[in-house]
N, C-alpha and C. Protein backbone atom coordinates (compact mmCIF):
# COMPACT_ATOMS: atom_id res chain seq x y z
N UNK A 1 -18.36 -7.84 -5.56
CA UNK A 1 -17.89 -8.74 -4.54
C UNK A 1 -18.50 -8.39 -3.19
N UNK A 2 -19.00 -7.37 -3.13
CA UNK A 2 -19.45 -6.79 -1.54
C UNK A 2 -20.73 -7.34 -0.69
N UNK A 3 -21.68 -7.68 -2.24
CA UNK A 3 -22.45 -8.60 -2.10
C UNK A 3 -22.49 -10.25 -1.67
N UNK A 4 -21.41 -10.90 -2.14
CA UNK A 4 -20.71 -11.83 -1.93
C UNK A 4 -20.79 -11.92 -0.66
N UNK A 5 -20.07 -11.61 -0.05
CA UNK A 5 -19.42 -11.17 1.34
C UNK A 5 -20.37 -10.61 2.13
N UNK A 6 -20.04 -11.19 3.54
CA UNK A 6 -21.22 -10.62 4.13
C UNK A 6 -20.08 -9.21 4.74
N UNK A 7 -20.95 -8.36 5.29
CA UNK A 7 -20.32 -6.93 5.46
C UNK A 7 -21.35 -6.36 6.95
N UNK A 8 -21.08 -7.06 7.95
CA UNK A 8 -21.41 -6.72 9.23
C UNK A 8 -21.49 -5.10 9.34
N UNK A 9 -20.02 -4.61 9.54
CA UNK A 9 -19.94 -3.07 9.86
C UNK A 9 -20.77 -2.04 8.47
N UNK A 10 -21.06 -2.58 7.85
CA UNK A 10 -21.23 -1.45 6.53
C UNK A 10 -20.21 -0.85 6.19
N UNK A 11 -19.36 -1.50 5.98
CA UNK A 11 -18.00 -0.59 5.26
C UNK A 11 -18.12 -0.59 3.99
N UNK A 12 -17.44 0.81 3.32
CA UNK A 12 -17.77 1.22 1.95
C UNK A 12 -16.21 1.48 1.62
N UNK A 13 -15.31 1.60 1.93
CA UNK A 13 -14.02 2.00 1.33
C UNK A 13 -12.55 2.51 2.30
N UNK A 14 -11.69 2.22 2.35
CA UNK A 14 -10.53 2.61 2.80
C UNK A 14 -10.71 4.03 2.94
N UNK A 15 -10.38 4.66 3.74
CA UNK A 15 -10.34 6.02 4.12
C UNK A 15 -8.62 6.86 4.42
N UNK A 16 -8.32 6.18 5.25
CA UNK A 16 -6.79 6.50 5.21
C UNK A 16 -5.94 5.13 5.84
N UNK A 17 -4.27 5.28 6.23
CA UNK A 17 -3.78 5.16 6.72
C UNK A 17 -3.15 6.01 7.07
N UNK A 18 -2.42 5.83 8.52
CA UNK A 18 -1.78 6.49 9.77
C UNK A 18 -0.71 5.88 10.13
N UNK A 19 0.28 7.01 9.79
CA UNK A 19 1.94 6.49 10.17
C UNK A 19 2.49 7.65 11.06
N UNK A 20 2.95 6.96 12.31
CA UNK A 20 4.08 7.68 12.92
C UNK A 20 5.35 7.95 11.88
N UNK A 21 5.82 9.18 12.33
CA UNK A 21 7.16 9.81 11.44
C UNK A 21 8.13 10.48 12.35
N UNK A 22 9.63 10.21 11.96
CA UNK A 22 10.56 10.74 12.60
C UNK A 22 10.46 12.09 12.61
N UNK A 23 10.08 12.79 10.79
CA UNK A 23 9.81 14.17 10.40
C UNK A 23 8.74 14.32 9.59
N UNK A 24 7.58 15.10 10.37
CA UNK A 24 6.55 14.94 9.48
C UNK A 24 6.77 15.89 8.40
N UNK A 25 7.99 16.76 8.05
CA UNK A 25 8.20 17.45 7.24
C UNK A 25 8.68 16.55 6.15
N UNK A 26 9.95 16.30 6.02
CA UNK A 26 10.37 15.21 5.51
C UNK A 26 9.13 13.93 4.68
N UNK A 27 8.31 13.31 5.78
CA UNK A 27 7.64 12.39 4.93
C UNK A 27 6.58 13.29 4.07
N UNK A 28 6.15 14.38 4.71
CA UNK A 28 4.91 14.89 3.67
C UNK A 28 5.85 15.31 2.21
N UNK A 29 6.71 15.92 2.16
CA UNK A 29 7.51 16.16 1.22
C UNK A 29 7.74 15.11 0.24
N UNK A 30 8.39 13.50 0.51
CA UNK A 30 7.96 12.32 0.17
C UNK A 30 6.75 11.89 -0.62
N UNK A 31 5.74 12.01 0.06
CA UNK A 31 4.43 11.88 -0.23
C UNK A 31 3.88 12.54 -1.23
N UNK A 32 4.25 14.04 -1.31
CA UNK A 32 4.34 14.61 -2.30
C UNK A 32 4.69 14.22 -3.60
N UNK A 33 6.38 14.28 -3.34
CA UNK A 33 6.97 14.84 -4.28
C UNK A 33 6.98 13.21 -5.42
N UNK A 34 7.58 12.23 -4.53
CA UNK A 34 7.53 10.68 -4.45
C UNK A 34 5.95 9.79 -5.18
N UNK A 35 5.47 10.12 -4.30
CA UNK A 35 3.74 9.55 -4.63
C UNK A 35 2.54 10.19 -4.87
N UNK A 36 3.21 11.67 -5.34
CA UNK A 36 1.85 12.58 -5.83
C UNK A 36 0.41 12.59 -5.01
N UNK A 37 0.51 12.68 -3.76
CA UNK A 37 -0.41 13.19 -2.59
C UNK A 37 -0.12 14.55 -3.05
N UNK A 38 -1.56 15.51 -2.22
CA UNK A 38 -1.52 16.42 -2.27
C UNK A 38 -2.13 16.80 -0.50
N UNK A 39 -1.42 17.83 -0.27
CA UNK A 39 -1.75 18.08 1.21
C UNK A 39 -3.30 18.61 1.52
N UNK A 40 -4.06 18.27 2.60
CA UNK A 40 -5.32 19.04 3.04
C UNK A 40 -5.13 19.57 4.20
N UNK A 41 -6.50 19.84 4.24
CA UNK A 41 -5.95 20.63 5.83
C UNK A 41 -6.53 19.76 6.95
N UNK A 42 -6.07 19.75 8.06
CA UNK A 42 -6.23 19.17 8.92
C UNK A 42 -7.36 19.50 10.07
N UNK A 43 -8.51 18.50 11.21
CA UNK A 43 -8.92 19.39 11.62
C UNK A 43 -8.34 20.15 13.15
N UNK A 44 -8.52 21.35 13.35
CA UNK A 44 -8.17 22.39 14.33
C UNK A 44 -8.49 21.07 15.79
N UNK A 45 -9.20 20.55 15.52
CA UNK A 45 -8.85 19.96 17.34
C UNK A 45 -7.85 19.33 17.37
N UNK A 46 -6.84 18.65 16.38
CA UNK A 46 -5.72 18.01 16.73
C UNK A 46 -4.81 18.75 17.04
N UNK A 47 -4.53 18.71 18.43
CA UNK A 47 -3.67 19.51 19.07
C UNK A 47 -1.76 18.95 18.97
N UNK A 48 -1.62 17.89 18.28
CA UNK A 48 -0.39 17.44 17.63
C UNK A 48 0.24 17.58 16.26
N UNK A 49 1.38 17.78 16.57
CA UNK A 49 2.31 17.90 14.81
C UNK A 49 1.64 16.60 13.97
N UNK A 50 1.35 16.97 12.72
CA UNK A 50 0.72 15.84 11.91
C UNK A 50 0.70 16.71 10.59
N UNK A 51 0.57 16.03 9.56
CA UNK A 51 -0.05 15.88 7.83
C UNK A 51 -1.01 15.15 7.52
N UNK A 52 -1.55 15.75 6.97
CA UNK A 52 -2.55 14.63 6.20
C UNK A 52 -2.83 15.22 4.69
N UNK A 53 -2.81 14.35 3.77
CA UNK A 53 -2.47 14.19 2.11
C UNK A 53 -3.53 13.35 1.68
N UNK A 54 -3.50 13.13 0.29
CA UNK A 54 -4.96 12.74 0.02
C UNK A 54 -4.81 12.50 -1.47
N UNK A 55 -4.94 11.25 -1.94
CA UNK A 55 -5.18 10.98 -3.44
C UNK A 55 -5.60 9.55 -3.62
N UNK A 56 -6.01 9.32 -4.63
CA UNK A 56 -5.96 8.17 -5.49
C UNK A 56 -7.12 7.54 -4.36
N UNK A 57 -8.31 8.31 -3.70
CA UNK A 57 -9.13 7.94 -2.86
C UNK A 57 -8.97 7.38 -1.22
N UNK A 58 -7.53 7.49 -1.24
CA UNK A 58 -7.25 7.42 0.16
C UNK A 58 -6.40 8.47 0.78
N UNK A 59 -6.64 8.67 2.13
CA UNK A 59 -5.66 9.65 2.67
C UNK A 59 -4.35 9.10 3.54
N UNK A 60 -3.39 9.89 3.52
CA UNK A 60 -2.44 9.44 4.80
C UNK A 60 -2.50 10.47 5.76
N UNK A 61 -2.31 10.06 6.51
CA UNK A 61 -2.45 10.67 7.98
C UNK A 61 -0.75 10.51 8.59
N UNK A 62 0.42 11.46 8.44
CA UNK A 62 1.34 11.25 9.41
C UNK A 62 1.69 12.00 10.31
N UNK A 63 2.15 11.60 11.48
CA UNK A 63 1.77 11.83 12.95
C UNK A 63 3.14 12.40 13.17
N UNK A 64 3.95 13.15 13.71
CA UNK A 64 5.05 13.61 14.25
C UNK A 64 5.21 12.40 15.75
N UNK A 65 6.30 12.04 15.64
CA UNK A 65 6.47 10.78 17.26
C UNK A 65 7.02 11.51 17.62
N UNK A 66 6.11 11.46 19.25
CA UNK A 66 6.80 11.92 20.38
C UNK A 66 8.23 11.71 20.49
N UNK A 67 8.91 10.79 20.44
CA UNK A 67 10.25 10.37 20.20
C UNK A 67 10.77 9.72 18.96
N UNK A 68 11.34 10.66 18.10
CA UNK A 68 11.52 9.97 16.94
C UNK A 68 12.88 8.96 16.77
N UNK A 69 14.16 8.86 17.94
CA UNK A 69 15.06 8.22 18.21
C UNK A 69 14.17 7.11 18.38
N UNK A 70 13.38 6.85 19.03
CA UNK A 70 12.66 5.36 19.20
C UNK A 70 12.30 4.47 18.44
N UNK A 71 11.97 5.26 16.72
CA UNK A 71 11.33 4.41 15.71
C UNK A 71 12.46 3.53 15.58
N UNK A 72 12.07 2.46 15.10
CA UNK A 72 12.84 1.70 14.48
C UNK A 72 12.98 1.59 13.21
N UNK A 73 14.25 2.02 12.53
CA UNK A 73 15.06 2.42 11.32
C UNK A 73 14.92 0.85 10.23
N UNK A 74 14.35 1.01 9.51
CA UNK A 74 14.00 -0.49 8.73
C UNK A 74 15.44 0.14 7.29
N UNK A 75 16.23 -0.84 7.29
CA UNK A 75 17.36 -0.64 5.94
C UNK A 75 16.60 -1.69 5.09
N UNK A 76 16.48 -3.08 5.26
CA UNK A 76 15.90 -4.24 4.50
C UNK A 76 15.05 -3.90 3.58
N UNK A 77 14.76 -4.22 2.18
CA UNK A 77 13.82 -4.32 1.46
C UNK A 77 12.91 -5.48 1.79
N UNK A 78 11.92 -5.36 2.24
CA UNK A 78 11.18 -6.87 2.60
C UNK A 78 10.11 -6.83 2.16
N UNK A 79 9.99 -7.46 0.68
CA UNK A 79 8.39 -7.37 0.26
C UNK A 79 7.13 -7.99 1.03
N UNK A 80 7.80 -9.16 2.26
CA UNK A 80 6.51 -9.54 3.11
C UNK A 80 6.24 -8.76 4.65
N UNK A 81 7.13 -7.42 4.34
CA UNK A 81 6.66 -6.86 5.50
C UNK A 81 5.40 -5.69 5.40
N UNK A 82 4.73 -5.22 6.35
CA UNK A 82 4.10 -4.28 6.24
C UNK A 82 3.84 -3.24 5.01
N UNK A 83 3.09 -3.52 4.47
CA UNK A 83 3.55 -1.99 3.69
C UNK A 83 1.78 -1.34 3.05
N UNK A 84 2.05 -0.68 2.18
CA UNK A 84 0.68 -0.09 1.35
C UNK A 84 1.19 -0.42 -0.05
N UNK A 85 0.19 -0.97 -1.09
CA UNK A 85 0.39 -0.88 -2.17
C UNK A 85 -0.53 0.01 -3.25
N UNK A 86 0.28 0.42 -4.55
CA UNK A 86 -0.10 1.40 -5.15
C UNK A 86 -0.80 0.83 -6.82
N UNK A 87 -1.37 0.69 -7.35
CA UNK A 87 -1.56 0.25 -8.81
C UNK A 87 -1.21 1.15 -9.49
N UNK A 88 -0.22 1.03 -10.54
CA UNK A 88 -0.08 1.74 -11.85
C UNK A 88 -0.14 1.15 -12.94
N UNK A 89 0.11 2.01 -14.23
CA UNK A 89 -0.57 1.84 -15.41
C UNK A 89 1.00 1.33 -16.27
N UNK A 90 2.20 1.61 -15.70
CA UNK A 90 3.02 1.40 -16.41
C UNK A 90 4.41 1.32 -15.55
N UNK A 91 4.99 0.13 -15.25
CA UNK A 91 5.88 -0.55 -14.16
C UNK A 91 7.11 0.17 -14.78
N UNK A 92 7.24 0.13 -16.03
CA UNK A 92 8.66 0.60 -16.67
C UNK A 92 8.88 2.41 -15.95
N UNK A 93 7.49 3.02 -16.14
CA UNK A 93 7.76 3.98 -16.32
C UNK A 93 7.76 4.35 -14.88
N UNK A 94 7.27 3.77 -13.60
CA UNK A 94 8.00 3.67 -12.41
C UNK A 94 9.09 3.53 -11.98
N UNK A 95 9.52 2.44 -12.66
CA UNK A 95 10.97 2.02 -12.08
C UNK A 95 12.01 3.05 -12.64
N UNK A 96 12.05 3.45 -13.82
CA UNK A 96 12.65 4.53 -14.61
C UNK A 96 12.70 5.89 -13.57
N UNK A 97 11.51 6.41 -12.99
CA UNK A 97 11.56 7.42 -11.91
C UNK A 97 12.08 7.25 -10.65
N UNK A 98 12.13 5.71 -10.28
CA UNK A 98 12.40 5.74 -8.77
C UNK A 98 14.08 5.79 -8.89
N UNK A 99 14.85 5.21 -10.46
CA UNK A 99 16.29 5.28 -10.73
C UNK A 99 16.49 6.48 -10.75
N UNK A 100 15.57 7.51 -11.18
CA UNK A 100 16.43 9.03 -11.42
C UNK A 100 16.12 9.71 -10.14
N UNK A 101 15.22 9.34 -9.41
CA UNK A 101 15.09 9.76 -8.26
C UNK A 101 16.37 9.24 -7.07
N UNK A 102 16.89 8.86 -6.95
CA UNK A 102 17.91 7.44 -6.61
C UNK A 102 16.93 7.06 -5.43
N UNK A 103 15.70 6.52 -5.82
CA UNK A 103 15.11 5.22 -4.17
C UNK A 103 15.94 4.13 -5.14
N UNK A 104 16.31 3.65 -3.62
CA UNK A 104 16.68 2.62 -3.44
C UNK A 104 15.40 1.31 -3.70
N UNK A 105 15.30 0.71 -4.30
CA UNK A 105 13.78 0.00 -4.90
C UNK A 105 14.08 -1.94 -4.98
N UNK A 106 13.60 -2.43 -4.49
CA UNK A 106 13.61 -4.32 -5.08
C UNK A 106 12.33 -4.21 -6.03
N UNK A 107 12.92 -5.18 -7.24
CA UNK A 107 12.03 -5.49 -8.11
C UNK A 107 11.90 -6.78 -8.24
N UNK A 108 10.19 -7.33 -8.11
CA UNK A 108 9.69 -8.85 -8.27
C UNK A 108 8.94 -8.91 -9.38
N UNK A 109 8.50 -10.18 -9.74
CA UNK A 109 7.80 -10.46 -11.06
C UNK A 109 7.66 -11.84 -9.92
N UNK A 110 6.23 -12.29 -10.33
CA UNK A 110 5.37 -13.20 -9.96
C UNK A 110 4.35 -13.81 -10.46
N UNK A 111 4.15 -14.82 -10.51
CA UNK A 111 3.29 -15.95 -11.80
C UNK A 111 2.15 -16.32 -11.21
N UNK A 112 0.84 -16.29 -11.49
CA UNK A 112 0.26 -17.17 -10.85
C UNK A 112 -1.08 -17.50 -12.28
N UNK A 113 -0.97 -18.47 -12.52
CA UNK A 113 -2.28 -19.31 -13.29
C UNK A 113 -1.51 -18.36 -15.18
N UNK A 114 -0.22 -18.32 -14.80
CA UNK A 114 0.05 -17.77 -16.23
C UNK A 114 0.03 -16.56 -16.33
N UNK A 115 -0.42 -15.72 -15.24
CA UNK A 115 -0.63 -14.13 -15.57
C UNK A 115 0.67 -13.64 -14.53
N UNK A 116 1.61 -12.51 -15.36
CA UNK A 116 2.51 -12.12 -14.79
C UNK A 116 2.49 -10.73 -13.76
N UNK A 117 2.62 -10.58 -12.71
CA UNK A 117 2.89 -9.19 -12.20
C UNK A 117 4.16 -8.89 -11.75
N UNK A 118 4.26 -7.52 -12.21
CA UNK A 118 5.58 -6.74 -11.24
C UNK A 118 5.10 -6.13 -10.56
N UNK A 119 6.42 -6.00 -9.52
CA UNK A 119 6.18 -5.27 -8.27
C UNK A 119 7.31 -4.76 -8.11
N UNK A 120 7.42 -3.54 -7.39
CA UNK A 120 8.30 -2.57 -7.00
C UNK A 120 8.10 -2.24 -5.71
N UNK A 121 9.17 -2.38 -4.87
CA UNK A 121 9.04 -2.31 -3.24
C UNK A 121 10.07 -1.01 -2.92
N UNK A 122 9.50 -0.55 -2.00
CA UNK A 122 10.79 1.07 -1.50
C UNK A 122 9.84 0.99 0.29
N UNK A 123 11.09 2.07 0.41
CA UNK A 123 10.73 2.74 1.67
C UNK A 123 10.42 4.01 1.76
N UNK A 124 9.78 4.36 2.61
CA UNK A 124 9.34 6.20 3.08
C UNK A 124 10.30 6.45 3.68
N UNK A 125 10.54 7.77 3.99
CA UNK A 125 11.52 7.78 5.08
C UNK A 125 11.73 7.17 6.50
N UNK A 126 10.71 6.92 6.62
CA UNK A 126 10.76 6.07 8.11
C UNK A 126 10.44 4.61 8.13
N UNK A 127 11.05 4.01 6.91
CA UNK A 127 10.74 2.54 6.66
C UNK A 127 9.75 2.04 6.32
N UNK A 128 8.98 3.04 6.23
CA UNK A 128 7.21 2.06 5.94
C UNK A 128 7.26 1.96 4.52
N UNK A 129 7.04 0.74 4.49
CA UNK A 129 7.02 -0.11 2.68
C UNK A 129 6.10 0.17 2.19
N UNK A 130 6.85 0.90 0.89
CA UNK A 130 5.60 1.07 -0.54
C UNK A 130 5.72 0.21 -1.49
N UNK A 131 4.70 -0.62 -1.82
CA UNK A 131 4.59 -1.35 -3.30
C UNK A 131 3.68 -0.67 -4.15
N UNK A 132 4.66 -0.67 -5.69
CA UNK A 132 4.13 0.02 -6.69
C UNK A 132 3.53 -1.24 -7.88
N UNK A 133 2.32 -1.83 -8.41
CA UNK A 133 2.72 -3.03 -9.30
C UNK A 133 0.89 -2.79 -9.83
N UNK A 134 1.43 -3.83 -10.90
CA UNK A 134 0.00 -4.01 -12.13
C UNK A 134 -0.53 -5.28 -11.40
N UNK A 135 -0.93 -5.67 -10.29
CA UNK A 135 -1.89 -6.41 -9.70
C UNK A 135 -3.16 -6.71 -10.29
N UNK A 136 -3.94 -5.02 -11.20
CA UNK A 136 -5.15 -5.52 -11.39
C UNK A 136 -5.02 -6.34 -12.59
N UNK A 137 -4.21 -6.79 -13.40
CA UNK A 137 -4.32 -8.49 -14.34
C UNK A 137 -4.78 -9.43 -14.02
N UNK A 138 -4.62 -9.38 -12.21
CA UNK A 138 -5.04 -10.94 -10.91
C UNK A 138 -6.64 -10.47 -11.34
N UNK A 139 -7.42 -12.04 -11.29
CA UNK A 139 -8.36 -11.77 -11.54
C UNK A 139 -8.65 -12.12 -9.83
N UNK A 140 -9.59 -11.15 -9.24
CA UNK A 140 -10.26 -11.65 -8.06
C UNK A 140 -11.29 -12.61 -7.82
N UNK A 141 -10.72 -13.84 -7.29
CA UNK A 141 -12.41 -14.86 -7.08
C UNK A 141 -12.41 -15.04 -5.44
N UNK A 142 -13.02 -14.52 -5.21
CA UNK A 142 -13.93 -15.08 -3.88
C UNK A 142 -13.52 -16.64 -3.45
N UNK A 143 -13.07 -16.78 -2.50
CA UNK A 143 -12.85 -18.02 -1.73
C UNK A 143 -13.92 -18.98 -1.97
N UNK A 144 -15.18 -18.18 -1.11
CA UNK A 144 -15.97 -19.21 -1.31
C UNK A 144 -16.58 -19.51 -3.04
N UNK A 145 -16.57 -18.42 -3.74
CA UNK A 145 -16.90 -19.19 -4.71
C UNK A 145 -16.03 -20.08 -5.28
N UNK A 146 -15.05 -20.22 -5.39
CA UNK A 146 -13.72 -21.24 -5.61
C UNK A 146 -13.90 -22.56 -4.92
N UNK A 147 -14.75 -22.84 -3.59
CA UNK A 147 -15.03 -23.98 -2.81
C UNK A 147 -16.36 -24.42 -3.40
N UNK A 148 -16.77 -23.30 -3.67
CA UNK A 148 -18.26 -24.19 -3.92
C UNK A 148 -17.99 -24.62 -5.80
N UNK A 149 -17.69 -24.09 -6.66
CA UNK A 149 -17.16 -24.95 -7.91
C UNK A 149 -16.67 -26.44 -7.76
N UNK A 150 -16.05 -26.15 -7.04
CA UNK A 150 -15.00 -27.42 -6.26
C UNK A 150 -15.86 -28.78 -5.06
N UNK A 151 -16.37 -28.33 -4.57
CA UNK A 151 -17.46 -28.42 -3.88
C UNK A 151 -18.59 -29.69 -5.14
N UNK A 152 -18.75 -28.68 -6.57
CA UNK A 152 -20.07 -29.26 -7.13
C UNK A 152 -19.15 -30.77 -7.95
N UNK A 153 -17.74 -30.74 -7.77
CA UNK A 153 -16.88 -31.24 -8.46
C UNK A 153 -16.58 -32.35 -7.74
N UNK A 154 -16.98 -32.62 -6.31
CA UNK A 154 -16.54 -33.51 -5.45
C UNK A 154 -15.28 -33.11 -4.48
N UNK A 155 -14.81 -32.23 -4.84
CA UNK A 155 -13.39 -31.88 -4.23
C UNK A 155 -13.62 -30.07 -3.46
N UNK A 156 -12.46 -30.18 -2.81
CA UNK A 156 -12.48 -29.11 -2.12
C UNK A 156 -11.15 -28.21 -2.41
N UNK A 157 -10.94 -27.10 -2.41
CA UNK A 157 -9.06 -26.07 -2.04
C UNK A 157 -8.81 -25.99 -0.41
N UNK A 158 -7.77 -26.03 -0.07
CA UNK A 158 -7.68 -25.60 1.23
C UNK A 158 -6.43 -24.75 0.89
N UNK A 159 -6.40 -23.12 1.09
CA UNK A 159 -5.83 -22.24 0.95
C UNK A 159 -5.08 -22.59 2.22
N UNK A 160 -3.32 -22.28 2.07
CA UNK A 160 -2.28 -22.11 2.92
C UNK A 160 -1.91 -20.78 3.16
């Protein structure tokens, strides 16, 4: 697909994300124990409390907040808010861990062209939404190639 696409910056891959944390003890522990990161080391010029963890080809980066009374405390499960998602190989055997673990978790199932996915939504400790789900079943097509089929057909999609 990269070819497809034109790619101005030369980007090659996700590298991390970066979350402020109430306790960067607390979330690395999470991250851990929760989503099987493993900690690295950080480099010596960051002169701030932080973690940084590392798997499945991306890293997290969490930041200790200057004021952690300030974050704002997310209770809601909201699968259209913010979050990172994770691919696994087996939804049962997620959801089964996040029950003995007691997260608190929403579970979706979603249709599209006949192919089913689940999804599993939680929080970190500081509200930032994790989705866990078998996504790769979705087959990926390119926009534009979807217009131009459509296109040779007389007709056009206009994505909402």
């Amino acid at each position: 697909m990269k070819d497809i696409a034109a790619n101005p910056l030369h980007l090659k891959s996700l590298n991390h994300v970066s979350l402020e944390c109430r306790s960067v003890e607390e979330s690395t522990d999470f991250y851990i124990k929760i989503l099987g990161f493993v900690p690295v080391r950080r480099p010596g010029y960051l002169k701030f409390d932080g973690s940084w963890l590392f798997s499945y080809g991306i890293g997290i980066h969490l930041i200790q907040s200057d004021d952690p009374q300030k974050l704002p405390k997310k209770n809601e499960i909201n699968p259209k808010d913010n979050h990172i998602s994770f691919q696994c190989d087996n939804m049962g055997v997620v959801e089964k861990k996040l029950k003995e673990m007691g997260i608190e978790y929403k579970r979706q199932r979603v249709e599209e062209g006949g192919i089913y996915v689940d999804q599993l939504f939680f929080h970190d400790p500081d509200g930032f939404m994790i989705e866990i789900c078998n996504c790769d079943i979705l087959p990926v097509i390119p926009i534009a190639a979807e217009m131009m089929s459509n296109h040779a057909r007389g007709g056009f999609i206009f994505q909402q």
